[in-house]
PDB file of N, CA and C in Angstrom:
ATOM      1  N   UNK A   1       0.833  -1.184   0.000  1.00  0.00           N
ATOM      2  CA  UNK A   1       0.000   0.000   0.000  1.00  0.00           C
ATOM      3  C   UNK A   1       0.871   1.238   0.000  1.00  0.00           C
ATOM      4  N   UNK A   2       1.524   1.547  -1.392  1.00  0.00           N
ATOM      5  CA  UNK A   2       2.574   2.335  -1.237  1.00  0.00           C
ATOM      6  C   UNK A   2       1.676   4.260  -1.914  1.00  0.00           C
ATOM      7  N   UNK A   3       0.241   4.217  -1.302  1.00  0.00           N
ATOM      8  CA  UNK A   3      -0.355   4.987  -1.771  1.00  0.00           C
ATOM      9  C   UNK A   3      -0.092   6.512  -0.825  1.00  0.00           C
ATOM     10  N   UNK A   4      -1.581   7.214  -0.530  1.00  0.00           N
ATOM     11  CA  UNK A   4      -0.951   8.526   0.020  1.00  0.00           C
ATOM     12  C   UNK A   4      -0.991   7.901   1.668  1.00  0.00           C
ATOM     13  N   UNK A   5      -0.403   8.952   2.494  1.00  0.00           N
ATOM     14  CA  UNK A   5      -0.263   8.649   3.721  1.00  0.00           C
ATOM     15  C   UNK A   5      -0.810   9.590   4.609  1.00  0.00           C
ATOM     16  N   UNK A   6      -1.559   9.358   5.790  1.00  0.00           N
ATOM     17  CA  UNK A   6      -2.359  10.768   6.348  1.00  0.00           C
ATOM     18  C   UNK A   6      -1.248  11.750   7.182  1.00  0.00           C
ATOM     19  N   UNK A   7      -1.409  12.617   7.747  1.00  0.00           N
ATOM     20  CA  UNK A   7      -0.280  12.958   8.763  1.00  0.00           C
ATOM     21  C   UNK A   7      -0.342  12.780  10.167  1.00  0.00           C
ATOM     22  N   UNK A   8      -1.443  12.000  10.076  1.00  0.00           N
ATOM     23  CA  UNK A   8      -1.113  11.465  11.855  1.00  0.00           C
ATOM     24  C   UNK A   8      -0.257  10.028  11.369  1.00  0.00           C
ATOM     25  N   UNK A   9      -0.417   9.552  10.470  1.00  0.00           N
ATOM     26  CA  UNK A   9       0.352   8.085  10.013  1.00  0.00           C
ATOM     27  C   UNK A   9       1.794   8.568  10.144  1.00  0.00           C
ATOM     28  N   UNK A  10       2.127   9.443   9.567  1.00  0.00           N
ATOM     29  CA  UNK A  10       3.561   9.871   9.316  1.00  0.00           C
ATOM     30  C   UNK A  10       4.131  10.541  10.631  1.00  0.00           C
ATOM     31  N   UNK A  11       3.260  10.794  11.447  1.00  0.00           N
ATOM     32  CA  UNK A  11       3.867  10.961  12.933  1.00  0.00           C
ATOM     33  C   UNK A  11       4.632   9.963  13.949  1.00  0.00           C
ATOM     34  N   UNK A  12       4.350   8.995  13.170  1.00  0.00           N
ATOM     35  CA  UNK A  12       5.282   7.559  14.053  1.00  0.00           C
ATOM     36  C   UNK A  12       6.456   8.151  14.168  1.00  0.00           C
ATOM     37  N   UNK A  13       7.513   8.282  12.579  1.00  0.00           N
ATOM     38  CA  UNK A  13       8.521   8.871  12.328  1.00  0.00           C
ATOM     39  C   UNK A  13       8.632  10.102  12.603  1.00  0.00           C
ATOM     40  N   UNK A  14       8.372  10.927  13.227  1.00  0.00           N
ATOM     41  CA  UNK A  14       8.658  12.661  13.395  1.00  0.00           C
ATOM     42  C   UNK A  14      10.150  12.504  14.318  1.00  0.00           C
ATOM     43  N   UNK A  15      10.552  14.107  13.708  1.00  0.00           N
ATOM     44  CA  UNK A  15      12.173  14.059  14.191  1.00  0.00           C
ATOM     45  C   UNK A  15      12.348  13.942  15.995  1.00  0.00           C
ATOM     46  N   UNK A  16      13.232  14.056  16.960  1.00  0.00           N
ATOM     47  CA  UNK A  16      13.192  13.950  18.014  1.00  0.00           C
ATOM     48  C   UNK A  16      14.241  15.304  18.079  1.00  0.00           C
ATOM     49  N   UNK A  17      13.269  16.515  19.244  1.00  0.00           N
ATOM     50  CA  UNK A  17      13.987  18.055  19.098  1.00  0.00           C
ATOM     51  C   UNK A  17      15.368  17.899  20.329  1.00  0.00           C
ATOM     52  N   UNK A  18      15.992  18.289  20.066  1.00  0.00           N
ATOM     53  CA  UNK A  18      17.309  18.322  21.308  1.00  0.00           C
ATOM     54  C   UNK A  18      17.234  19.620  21.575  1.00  0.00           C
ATOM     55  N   UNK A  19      17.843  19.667  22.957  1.00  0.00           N
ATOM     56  CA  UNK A  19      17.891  21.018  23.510  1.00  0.00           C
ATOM     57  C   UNK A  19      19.109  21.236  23.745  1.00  0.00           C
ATOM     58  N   UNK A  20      19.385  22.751  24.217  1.00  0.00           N
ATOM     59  CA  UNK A  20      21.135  23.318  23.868  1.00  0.00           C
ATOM     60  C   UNK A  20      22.061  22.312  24.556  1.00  0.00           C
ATOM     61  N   UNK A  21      21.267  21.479  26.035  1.00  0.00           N
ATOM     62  CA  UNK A  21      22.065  20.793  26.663  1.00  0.00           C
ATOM     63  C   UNK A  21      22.609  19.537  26.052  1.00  0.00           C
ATOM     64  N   UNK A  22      22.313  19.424  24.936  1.00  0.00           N
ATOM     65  CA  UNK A  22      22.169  17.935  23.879  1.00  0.00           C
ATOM     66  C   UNK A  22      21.173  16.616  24.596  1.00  0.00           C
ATOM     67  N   UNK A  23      20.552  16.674  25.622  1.00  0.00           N
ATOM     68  CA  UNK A  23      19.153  15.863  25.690  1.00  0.00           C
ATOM     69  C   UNK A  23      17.949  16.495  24.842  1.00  0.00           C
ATOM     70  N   UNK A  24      17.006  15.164  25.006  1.00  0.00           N
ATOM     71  CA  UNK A  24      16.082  15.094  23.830  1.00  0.00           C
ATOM     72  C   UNK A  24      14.688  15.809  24.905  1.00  0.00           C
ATOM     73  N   UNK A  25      14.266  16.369  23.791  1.00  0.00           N
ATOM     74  CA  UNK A  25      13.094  17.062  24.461  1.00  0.00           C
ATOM     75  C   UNK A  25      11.639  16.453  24.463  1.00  0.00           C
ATOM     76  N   UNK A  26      10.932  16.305  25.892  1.00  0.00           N
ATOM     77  CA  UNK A  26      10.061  15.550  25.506  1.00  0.00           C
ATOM     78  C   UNK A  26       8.599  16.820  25.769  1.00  0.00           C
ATOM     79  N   UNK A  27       7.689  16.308  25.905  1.00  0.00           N
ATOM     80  CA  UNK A  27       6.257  16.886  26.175  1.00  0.00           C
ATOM     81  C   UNK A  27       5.260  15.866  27.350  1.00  0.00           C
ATOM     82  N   UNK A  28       5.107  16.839  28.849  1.00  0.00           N
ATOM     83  CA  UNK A  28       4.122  15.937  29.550  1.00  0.00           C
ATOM     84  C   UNK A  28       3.289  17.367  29.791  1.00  0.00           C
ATOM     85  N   UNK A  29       2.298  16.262  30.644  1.00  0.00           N
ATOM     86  CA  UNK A  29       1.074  16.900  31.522  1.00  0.00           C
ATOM     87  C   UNK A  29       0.938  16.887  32.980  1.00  0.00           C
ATOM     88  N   UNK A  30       0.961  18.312  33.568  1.00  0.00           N
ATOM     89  CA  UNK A  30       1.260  18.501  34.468  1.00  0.00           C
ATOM     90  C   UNK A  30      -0.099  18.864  35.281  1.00  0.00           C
ATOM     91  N   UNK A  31      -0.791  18.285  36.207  1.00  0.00           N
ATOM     92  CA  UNK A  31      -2.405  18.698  37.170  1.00  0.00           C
ATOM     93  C   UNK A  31      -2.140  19.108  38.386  1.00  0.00           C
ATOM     94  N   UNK A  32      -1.738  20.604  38.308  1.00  0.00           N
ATOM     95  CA  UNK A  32      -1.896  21.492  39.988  1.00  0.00           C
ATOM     96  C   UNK A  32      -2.878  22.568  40.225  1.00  0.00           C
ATOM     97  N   UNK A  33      -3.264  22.750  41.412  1.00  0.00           N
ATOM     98  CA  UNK A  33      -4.513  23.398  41.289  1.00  0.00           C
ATOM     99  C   UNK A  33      -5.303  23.671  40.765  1.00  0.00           C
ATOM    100  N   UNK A  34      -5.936  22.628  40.150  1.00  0.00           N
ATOM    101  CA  UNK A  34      -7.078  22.077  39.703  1.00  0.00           C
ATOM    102  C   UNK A  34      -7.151  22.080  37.869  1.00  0.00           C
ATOM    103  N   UNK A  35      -5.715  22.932  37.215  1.00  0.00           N
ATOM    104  CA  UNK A  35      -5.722  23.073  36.038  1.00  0.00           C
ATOM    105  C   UNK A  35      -4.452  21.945  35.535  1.00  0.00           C
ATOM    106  N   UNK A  36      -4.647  21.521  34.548  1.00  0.00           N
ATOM    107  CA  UNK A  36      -4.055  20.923  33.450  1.00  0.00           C
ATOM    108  C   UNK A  36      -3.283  21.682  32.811  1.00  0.00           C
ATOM    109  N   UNK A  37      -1.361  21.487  32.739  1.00  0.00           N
ATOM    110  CA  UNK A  37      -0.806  22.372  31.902  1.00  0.00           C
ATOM    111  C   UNK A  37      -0.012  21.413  31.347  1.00  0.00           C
ATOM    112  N   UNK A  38       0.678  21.972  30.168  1.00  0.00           N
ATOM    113  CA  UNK A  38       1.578  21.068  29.496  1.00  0.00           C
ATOM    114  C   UNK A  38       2.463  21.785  29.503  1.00  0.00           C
ATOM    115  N   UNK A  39       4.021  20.823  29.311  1.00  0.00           N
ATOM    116  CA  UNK A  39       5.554  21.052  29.941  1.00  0.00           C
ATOM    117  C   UNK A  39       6.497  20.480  29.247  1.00  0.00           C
ATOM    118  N   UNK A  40       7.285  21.252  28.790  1.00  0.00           N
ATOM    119  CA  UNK A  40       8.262  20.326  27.593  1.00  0.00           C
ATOM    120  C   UNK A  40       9.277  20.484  28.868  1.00  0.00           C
ATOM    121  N   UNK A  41      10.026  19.694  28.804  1.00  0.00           N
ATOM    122  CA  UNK A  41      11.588  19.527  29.390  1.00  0.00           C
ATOM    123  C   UNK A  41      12.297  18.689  29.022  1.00  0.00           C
ATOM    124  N   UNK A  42      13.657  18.504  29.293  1.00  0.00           N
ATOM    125  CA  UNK A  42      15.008  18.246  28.895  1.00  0.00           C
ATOM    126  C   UNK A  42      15.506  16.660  29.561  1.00  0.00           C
ATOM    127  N   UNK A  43      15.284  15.449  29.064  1.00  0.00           N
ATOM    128  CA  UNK A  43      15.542  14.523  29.608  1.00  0.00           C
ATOM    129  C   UNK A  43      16.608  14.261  30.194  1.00  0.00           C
ATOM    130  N   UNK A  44      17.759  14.764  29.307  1.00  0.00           N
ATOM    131  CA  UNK A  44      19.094  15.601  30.123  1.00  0.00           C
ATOM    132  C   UNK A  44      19.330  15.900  31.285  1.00  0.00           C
ATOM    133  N   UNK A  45      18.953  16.980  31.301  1.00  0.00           N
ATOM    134  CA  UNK A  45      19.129  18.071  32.489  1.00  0.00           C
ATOM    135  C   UNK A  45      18.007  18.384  33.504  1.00  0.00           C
ATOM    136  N   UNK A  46      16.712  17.542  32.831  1.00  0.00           N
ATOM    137  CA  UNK A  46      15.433  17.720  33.702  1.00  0.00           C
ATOM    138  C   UNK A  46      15.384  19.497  33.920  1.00  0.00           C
ATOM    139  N   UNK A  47      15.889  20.349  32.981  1.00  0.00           N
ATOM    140  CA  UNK A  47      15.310  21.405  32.867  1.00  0.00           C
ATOM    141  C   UNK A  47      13.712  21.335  32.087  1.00  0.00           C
ATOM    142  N   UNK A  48      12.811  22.240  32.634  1.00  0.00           N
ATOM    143  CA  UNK A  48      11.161  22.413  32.303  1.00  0.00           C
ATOM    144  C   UNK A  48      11.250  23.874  31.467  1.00  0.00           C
ATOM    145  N   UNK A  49      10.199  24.353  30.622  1.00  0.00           N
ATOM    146  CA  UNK A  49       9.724  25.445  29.996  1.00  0.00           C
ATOM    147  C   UNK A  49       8.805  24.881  29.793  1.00  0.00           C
ATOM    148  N   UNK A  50       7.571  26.167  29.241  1.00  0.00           N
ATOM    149  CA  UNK A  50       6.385  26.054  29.016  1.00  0.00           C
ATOM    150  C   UNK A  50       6.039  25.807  27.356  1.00  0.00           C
ATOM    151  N   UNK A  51       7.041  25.763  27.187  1.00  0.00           N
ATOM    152  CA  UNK A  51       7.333  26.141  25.265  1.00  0.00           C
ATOM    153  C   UNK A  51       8.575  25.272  24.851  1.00  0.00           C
ATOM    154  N   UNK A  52       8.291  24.202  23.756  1.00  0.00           N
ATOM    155  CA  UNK A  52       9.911  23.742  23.372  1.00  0.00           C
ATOM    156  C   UNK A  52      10.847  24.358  22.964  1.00  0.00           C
ATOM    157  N   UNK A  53      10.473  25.848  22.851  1.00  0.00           N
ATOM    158  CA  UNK A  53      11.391  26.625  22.009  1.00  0.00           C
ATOM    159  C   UNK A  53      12.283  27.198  22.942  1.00  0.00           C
ATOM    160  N   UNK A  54      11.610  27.775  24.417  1.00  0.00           N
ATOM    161  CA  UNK A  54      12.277  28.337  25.121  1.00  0.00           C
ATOM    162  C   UNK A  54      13.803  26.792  25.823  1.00  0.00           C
ATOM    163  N   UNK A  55      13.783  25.680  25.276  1.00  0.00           N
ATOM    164  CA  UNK A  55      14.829  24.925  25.851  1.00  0.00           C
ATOM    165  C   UNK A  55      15.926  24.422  24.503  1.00  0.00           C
ATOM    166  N   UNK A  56      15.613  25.272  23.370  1.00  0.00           N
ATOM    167  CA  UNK A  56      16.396  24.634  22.422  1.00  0.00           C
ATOM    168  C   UNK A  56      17.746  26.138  22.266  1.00  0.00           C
TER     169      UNK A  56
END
């Protein structure tokens, strides 16, 4: 089935972002006072930002 491919299909393969520290950057979910936030940080260095951009 070498036809078209959707883009959640092609998300298996997506690149993996590194941050300045050279660990790989991941994305969780964080539940404190009563809200839901999401948190990229540095598997590395276990540095957190609110943004992947602010750790690259």
């Amino acid at each position: 089935m070498a036809g078209k491919v959707s883009k959640n299909a092609r998300r298996d393969g997506a690149k993996q972002l590194s941050s300045r520290w050279g660990g790989v950057i991941k994305m969780k979910s964080v539940f404190e006072n009563g809200k839901l936030r999401h948190v990229a940080y540095c598997e590395k260095t276990g540095n957190t930002a609110r943004k992947v951009r602010d750790l690259m």
